[in-house]
N, C-alpha and C. Protein backbone atom coordinates (compact mmCIF):
# COMPACT_ATOMS: atom_id res chain seq x y z
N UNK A 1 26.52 181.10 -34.99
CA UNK A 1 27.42 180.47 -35.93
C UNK A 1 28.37 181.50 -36.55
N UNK A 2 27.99 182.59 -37.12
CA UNK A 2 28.68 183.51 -37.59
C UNK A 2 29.95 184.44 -36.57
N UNK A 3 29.23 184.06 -34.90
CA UNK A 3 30.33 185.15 -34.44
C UNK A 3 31.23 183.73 -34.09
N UNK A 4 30.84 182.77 -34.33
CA UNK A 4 32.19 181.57 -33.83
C UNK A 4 32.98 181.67 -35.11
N UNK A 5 32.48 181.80 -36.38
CA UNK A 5 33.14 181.75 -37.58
C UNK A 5 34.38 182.92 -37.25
N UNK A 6 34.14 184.15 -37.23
CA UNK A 6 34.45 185.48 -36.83
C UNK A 6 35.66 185.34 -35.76
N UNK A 7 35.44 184.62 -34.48
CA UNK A 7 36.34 184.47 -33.47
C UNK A 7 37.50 183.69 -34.26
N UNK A 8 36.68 182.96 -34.68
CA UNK A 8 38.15 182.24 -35.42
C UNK A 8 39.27 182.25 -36.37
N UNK A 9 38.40 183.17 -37.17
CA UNK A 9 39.40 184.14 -38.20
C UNK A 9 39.97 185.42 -37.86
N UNK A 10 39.86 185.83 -36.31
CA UNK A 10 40.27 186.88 -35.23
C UNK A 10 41.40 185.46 -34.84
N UNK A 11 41.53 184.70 -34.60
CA UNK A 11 42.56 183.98 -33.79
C UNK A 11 43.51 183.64 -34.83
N UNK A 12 42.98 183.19 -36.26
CA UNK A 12 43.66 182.78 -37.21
C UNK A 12 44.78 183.94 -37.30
N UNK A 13 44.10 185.58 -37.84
CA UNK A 13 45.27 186.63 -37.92
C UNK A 13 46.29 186.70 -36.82
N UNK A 14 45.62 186.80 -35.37
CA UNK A 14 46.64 186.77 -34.52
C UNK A 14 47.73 186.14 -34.60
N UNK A 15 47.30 185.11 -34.72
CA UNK A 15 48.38 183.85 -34.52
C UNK A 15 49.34 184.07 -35.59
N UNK A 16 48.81 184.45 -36.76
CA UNK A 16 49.91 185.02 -38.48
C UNK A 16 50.76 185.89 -37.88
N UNK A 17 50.19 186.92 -37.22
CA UNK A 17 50.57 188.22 -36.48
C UNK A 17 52.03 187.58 -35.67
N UNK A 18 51.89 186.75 -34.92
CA UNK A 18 52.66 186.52 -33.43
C UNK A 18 53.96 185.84 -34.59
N UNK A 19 54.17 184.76 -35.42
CA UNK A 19 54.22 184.33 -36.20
C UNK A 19 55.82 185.19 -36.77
N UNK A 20 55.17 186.74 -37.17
CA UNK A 20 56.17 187.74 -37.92
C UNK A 20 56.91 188.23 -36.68
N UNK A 21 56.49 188.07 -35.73
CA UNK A 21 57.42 188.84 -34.03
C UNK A 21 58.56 187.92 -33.82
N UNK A 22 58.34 186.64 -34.12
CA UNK A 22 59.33 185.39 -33.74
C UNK A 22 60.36 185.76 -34.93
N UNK A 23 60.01 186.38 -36.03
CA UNK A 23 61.09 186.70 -37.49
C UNK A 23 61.96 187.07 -36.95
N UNK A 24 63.39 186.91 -37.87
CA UNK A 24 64.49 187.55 -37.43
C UNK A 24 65.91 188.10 -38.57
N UNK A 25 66.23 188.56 -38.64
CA UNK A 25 67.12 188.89 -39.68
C UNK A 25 68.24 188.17 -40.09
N UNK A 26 68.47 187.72 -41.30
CA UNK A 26 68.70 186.39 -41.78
C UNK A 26 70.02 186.70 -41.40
N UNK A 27 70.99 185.54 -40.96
CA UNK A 27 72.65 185.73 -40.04
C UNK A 27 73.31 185.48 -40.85
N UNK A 28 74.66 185.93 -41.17
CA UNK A 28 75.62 185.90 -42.03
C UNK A 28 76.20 184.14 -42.07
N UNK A 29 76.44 184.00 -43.42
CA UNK A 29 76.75 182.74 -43.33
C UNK A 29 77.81 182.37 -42.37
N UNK A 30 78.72 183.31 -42.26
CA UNK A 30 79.81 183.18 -41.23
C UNK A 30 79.56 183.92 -40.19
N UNK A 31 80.74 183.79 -39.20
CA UNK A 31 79.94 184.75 -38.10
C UNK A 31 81.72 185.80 -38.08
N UNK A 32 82.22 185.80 -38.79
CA UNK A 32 83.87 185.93 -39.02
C UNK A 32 83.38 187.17 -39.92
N UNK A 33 83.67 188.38 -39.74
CA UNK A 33 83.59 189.28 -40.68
C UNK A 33 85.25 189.72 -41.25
N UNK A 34 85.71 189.16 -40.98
CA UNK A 34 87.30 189.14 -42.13
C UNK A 34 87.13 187.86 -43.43
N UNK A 35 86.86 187.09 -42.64
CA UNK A 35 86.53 185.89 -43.87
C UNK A 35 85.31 186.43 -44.67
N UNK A 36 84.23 186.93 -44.18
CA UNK A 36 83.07 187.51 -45.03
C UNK A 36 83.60 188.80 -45.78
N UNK A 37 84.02 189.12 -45.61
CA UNK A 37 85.17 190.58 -46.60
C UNK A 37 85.86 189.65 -47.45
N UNK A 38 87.00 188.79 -47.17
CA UNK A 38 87.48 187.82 -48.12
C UNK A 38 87.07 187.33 -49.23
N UNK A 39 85.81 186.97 -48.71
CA UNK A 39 84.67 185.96 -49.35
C UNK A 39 84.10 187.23 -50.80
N UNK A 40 83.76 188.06 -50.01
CA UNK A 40 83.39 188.80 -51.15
C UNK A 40 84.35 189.54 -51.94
N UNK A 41 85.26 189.87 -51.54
CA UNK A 41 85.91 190.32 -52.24
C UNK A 41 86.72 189.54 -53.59
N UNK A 42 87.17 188.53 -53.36
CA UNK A 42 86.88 186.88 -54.08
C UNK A 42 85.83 186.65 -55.05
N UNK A 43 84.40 186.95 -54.86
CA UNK A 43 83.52 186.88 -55.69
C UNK A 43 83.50 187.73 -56.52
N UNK A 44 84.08 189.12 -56.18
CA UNK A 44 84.13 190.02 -57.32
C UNK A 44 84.78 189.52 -58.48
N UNK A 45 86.41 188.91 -58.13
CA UNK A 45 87.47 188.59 -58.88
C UNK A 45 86.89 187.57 -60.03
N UNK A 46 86.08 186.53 -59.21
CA UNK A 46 86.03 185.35 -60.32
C UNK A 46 84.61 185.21 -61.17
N UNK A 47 85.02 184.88 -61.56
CA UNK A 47 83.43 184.42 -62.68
C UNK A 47 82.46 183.00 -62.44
N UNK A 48 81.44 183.11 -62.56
CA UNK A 48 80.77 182.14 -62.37
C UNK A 48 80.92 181.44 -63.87
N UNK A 49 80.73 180.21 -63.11
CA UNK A 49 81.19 179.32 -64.44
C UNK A 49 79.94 178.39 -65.41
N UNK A 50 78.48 178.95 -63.94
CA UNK A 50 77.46 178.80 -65.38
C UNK A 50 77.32 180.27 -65.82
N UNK A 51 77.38 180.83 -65.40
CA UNK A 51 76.44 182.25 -65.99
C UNK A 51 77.76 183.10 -67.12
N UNK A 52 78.56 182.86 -67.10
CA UNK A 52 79.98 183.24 -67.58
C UNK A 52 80.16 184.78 -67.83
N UNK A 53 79.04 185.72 -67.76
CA UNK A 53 79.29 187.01 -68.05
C UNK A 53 79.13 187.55 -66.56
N UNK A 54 78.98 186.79 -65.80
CA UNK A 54 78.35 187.46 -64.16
C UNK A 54 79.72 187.10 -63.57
N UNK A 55 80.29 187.93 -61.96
CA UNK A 55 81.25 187.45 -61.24
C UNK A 55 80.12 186.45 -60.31
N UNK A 56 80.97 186.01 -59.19
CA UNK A 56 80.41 184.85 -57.77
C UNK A 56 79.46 185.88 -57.24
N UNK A 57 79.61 187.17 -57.12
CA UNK A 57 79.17 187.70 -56.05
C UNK A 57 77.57 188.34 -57.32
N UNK A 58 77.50 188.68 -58.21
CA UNK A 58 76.54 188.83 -58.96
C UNK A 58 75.33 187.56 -59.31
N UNK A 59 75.99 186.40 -59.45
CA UNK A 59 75.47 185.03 -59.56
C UNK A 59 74.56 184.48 -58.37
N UNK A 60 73.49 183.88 -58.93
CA UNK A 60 72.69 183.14 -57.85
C UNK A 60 72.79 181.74 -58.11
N UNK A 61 73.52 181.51 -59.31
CA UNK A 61 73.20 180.03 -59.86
C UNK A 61 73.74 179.17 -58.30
N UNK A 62 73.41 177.90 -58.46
CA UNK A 62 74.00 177.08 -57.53
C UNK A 62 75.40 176.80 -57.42
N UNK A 63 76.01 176.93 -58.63
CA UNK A 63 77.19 176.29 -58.37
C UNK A 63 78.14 177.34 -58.15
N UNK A 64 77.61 178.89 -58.49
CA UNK A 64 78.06 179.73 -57.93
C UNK A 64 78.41 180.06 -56.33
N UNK A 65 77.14 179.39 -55.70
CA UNK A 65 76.72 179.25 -54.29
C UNK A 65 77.84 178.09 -53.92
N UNK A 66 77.80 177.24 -54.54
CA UNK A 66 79.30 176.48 -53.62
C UNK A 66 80.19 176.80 -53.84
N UNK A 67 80.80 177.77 -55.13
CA UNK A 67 81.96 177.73 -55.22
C UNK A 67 82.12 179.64 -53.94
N UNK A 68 81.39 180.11 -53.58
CA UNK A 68 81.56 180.95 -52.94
C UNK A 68 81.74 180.49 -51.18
N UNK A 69 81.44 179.41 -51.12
CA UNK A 69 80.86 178.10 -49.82
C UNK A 69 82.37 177.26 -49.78
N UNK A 70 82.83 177.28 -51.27
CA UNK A 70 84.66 176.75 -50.85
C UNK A 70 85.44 177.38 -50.69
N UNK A 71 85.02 178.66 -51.21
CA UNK A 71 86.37 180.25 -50.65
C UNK A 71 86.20 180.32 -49.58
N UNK A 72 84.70 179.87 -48.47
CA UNK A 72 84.77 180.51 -47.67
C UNK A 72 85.59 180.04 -46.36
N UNK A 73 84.91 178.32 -47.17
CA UNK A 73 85.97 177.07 -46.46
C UNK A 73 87.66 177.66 -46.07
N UNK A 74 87.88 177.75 -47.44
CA UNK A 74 89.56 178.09 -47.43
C UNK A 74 90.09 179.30 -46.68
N UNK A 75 88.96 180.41 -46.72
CA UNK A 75 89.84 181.65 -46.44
C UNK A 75 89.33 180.98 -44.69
N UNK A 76 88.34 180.27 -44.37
CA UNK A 76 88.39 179.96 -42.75
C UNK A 76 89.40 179.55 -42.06
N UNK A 77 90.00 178.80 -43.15
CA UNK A 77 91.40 178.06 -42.96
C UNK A 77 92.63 178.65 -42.55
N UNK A 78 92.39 180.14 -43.33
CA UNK A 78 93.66 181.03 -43.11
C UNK A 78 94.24 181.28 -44.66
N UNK A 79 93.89 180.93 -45.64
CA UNK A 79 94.12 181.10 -46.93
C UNK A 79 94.32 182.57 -47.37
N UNK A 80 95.44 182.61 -47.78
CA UNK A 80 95.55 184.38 -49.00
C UNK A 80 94.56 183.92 -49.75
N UNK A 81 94.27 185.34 -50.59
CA UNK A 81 93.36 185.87 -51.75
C UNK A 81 94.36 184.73 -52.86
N UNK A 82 95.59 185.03 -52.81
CA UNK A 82 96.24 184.58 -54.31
C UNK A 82 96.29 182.64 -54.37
N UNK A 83 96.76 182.45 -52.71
CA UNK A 83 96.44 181.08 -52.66
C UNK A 83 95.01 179.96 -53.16
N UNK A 84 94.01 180.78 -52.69
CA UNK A 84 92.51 180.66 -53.03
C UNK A 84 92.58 180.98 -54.69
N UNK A 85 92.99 181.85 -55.18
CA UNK A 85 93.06 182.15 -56.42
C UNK A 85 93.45 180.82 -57.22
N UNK A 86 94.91 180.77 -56.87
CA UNK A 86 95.83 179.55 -57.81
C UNK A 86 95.22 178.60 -57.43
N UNK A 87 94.28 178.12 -56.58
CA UNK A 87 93.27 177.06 -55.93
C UNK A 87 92.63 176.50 -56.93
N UNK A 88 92.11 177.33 -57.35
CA UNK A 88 90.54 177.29 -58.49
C UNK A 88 91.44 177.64 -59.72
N UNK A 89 92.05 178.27 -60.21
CA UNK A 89 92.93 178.60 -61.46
C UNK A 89 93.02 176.74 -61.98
N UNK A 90 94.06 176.47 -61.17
CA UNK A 90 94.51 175.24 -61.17
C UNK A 90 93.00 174.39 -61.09
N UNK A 91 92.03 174.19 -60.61
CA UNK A 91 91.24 173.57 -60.93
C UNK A 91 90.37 173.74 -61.74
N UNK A 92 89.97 174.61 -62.12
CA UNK A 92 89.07 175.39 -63.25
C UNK A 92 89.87 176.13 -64.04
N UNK A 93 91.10 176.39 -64.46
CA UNK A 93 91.75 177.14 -65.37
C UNK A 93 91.00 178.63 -65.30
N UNK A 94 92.64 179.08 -66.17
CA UNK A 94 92.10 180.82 -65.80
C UNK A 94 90.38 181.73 -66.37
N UNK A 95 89.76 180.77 -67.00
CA UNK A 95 88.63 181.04 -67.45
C UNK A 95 87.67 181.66 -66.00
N UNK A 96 88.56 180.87 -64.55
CA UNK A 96 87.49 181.24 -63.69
C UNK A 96 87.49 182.33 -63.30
N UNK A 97 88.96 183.46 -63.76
CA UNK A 97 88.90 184.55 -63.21
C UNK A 97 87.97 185.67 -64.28
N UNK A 98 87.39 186.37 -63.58
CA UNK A 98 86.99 187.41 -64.48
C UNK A 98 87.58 188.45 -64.97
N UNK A 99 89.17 188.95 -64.89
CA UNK A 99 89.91 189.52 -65.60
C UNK A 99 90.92 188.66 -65.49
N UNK A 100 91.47 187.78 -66.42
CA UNK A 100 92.25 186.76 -66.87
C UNK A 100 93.64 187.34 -66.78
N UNK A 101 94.54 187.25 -66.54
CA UNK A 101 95.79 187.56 -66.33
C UNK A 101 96.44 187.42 -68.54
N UNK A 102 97.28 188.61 -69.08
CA UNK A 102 97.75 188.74 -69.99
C UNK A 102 99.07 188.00 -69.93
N UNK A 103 98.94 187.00 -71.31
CA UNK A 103 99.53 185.20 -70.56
C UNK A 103 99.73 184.64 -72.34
N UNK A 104 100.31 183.92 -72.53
CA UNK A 104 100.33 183.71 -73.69
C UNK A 104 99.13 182.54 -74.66
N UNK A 105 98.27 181.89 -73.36
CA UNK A 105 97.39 180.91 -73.69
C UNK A 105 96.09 182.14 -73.89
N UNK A 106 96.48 183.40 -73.25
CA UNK A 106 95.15 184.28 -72.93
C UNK A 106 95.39 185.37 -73.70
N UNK A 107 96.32 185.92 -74.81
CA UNK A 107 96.66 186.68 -75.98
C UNK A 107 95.78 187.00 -76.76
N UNK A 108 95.18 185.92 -77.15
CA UNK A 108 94.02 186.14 -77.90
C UNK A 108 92.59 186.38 -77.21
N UNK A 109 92.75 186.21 -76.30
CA UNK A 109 91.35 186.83 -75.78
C UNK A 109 91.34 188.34 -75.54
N UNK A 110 92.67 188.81 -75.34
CA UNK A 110 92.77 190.07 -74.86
C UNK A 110 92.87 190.92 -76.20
N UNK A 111 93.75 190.51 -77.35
CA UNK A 111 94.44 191.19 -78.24
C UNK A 111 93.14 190.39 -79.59
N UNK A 112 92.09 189.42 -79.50
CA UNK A 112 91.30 188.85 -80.66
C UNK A 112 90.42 190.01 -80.97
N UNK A 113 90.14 191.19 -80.19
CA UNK A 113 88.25 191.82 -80.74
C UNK A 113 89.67 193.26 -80.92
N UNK A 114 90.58 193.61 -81.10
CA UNK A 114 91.27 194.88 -81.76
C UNK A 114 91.78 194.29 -83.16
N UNK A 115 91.69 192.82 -83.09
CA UNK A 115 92.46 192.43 -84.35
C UNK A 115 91.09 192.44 -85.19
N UNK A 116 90.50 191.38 -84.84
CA UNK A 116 88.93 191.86 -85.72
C UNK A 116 88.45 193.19 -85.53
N UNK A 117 88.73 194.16 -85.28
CA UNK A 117 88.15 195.39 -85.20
C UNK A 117 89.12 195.99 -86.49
N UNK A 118 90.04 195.19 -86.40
CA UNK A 118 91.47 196.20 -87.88
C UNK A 118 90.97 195.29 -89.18
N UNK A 119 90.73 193.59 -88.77
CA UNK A 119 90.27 193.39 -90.14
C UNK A 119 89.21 193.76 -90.68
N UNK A 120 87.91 194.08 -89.94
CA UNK A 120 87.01 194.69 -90.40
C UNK A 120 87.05 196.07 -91.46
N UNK A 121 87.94 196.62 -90.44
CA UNK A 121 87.94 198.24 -91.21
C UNK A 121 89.13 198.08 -93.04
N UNK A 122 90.17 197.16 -92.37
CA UNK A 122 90.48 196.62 -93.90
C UNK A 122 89.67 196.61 -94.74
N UNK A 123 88.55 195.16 -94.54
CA UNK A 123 87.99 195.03 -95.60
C UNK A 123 86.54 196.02 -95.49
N UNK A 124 86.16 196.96 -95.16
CA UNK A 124 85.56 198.22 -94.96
C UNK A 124 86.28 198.98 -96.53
N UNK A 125 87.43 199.35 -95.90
CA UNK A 125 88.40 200.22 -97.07
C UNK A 125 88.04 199.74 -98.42
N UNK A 126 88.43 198.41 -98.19
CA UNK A 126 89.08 197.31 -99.76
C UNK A 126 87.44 197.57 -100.60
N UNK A 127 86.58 196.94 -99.52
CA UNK A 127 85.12 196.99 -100.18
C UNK A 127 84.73 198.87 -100.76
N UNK A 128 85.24 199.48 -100.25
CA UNK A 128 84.63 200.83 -100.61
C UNK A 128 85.40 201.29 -101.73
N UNK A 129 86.34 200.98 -101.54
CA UNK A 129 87.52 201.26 -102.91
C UNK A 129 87.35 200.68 -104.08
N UNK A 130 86.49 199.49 -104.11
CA UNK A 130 85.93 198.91 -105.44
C UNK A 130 84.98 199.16 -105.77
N UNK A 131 84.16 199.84 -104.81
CA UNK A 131 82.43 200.62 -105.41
C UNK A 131 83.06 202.01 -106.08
N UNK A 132 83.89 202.45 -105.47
CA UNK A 132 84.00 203.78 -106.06
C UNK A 132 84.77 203.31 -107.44
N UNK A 133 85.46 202.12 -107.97
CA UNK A 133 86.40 201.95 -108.87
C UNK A 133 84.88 201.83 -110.01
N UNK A 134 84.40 200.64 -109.42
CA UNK A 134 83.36 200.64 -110.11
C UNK A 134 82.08 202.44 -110.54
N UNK A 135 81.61 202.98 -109.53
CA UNK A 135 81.22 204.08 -109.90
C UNK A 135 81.79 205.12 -110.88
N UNK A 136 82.86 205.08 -111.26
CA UNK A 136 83.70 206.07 -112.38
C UNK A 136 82.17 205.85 -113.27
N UNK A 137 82.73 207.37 -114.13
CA UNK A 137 82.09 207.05 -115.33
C UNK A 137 82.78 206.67 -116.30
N UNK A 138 82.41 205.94 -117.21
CA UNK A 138 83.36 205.27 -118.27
C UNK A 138 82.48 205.98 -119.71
N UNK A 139 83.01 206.07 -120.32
CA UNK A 139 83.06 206.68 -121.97
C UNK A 139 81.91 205.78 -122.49
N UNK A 140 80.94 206.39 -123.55
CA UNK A 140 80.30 205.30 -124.07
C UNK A 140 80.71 204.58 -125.53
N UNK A 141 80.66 203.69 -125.73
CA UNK A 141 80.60 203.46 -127.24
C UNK A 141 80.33 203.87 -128.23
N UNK A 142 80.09 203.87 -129.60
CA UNK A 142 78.87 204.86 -130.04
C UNK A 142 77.83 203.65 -130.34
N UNK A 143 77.91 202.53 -129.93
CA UNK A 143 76.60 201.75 -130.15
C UNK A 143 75.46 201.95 -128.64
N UNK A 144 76.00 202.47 -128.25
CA UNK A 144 75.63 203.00 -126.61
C UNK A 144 75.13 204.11 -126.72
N UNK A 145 76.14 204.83 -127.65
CA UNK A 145 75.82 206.42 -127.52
C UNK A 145 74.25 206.47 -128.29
N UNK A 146 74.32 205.51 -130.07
CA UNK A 146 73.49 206.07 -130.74
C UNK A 146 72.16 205.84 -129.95
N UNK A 147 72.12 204.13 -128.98
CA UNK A 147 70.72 204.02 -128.65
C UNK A 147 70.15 205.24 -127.43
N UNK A 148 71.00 205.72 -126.85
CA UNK A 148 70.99 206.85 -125.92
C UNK A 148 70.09 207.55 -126.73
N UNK A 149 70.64 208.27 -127.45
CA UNK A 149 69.85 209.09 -128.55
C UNK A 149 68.93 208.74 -129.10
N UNK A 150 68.33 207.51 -129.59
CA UNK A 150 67.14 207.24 -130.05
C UNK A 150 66.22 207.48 -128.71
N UNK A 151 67.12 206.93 -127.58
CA UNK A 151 65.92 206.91 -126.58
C UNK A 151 65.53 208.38 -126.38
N UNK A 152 66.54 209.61 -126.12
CA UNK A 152 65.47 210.82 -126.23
C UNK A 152 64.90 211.61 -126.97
N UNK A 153 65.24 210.56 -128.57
CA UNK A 153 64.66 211.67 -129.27
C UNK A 153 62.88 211.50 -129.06
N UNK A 154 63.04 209.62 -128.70
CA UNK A 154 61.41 209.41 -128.71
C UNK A 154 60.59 210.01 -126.93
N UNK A 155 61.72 210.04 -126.62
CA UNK A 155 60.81 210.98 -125.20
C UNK A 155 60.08 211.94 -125.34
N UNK A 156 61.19 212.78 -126.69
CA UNK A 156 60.71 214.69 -126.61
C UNK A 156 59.84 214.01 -127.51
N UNK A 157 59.42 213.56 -128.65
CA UNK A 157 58.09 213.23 -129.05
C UNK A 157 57.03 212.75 -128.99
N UNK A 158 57.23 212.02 -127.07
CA UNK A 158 55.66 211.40 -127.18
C UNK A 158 55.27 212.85 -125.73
């Protein structure tokens, strides 16, 4: 019983074995290596539009995966980079590129984090300029002064 058990978990590995020989190295989605240069080079440019801080070619999300699956469509077609570009611009607005073209709808994205970087330090200044206005020393009264004085005369005596 034991060497039939044995034979069979000897046939089981084999067969796992034969299994990894039939493997093969996974084939380019295209078989076009100008369109696969295209393709990626394309993914660098644009942004994925779930992950929004990642480009196409960094992204695994799905919809990253088709929208890299319709460049590839287009550039099969014979499509420029800029045609494919204004493609998706126009359908997804310039949000899809990952360096946005300097544009007057896109001003503030480019020119918003130097402007908050100047109002900050403004009110940086403004705020520090009133602690120090406030820190002066100011003169005392003499109803100020005398309790001053009571208070050390009773220090040095206890």
């Amino acid at each position: 019983m034991k060497l039939h058990l044995t034979f069979r978990l000897i046939a089981l590995l084999f067969l796992m074995q034969s299994f990894s020989l039939w493997a093969q190295d996974a084939r380019p989605m295209e078989n076009d290596a100008v369109v696969e240069v295209q393709v990626q080079r394309l993914s660098e440019q644009l942004r994925c539009l779930v992950c929004q801080n990642q480009t196409l070619a960094d992204s695994h999300a799905e919809l990253a995966q088709d929208l890299k699956q319709e460049i590839r469509e287009m550039a099969a077609k014979g499509m420029s980079d800029q045609a494919i570009i204004d493609y998706l611009v126009a359908r997804y607005g310039d949000f899809v590129r990952y360096r946005p073209p300097l544009k007057s709808t896109t001003v503030l994205l480019w020119l918003g984090p130097f402007a908050l970087l100047l109002v900050g330090g403004f009110g940086l200044f403004i705020a520090l300029r009133r602690r120090e206005k406030l820190a002066t020393d100011t003169p005392l009264n003499e109803e100020e002064s005398r309790k001053v004085s009571e208070l050390l005369k009773m220090d040095k005596e206890s």
